[in-house]
Protein backbone atom coordinates (compact mmCIF):
# COMPACT_ATOMS: atom_id res chain seq x y z
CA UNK A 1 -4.03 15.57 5.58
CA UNK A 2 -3.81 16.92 2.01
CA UNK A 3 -3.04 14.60 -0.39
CA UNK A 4 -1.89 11.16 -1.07
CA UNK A 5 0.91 10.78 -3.10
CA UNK A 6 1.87 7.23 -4.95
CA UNK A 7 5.61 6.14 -5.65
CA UNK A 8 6.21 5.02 -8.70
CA UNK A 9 7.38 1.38 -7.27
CA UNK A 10 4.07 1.66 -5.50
CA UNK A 11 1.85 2.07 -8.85
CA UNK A 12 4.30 -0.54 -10.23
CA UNK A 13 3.11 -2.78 -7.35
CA UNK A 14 -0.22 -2.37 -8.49
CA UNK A 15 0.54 -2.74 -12.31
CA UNK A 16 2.11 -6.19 -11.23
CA UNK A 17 -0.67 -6.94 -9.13
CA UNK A 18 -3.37 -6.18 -12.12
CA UNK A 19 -1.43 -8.21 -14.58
CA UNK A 20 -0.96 -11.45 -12.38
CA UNK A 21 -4.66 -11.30 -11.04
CA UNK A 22 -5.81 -10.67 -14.58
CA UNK A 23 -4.35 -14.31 -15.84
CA UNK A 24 -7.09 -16.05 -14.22
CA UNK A 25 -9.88 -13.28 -13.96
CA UNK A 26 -9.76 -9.78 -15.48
CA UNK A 27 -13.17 -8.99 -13.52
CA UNK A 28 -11.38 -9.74 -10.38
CA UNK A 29 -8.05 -8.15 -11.05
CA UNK A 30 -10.02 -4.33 -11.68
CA UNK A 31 -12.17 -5.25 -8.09
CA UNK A 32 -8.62 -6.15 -5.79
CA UNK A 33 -7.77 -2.89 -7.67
CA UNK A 34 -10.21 -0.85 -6.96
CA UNK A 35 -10.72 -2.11 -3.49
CA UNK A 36 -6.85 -1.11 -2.79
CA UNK A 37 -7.20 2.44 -4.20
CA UNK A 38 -10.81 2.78 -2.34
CA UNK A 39 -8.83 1.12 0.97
CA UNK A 40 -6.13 4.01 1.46
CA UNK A 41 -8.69 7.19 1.31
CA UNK A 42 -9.77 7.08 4.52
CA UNK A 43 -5.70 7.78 5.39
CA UNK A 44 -6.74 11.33 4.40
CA UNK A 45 -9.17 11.80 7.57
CA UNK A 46 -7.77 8.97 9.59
CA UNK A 47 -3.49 8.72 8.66
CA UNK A 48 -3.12 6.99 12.18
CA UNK A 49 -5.44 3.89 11.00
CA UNK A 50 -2.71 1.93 9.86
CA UNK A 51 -1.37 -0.36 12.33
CA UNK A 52 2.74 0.51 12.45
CA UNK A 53 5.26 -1.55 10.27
CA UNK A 54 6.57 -4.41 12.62
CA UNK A 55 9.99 -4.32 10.59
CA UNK A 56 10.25 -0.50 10.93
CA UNK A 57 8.76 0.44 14.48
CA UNK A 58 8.60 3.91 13.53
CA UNK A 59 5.40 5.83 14.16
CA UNK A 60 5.35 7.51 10.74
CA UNK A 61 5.76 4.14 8.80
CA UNK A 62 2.69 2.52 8.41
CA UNK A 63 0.10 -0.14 7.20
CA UNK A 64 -2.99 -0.78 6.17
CA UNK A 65 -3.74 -4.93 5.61
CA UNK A 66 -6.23 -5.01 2.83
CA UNK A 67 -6.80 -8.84 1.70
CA UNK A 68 -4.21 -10.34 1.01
CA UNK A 69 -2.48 -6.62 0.63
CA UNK A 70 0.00 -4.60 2.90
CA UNK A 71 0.00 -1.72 1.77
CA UNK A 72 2.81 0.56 3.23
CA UNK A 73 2.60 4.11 3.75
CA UNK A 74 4.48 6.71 5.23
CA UNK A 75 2.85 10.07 7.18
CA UNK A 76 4.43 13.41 6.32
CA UNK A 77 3.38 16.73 7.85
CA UNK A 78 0.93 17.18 4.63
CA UNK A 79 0.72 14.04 2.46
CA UNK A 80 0.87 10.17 2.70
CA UNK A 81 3.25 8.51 0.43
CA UNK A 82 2.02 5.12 -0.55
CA UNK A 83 5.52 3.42 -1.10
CA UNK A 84 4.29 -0.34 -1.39
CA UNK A 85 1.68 -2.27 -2.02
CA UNK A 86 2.99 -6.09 -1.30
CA UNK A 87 1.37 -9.56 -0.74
CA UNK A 88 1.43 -10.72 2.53
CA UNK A 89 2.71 -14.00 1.93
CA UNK A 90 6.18 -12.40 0.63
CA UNK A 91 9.26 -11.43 1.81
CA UNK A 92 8.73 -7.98 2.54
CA UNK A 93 12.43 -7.24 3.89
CA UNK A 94 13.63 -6.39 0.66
CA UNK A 95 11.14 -4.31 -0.56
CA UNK A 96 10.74 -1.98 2.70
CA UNK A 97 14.91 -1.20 2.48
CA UNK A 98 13.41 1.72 0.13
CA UNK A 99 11.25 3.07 2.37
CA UNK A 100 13.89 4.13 4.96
């Protein structure tokens, strides 16, 4: 693979993610962060890792569970499109009706 690409909701996942996390613990908030962004490199030498998203059953839409994190992705001939990045405790019907 040649590149992973972020969609702007996706980064805006992560700005929401940063500022809720950072109301308690700013330290904490940068590490979830970080550990996210670290998480979905591996996609470049291993896209398949991601298990595929029960609500999609598509081979091409995909997850990686990192925490409390699903982070949604979708496999292209020569990038990975990180669409969302959502908590696993929400609703994630809404959210994936973009990815389609």
């Amino acid at each position: 693979m040649e590149q992973i690409k972020w969609t702007k909701l996706a980064l805006k996942d992560l700005d929401s993610i940063d500022d809720y996390i950072s109301q308690d613990s700013t330290y904490y908030a940068q590490k979830t962060i970080e550990n996210i962004l670290d998480s979905v490199k591996i996609l470049l030498a291993h896209p398949l890792s991601g298990r595929i998203v029960p609500e999609f059953e598509k081979k091409e839409i995909r997850e990686l569970i990192i925490g409390n994190y699903r982070i949604v992705y979708k496999i292209y001939p020569k990038k990975i499109s990180i669409v969302r990045v959502h908590h696993a405790a929400r609703d994630m019907s809404k959210a994936l009706k973009l990815v389609r």
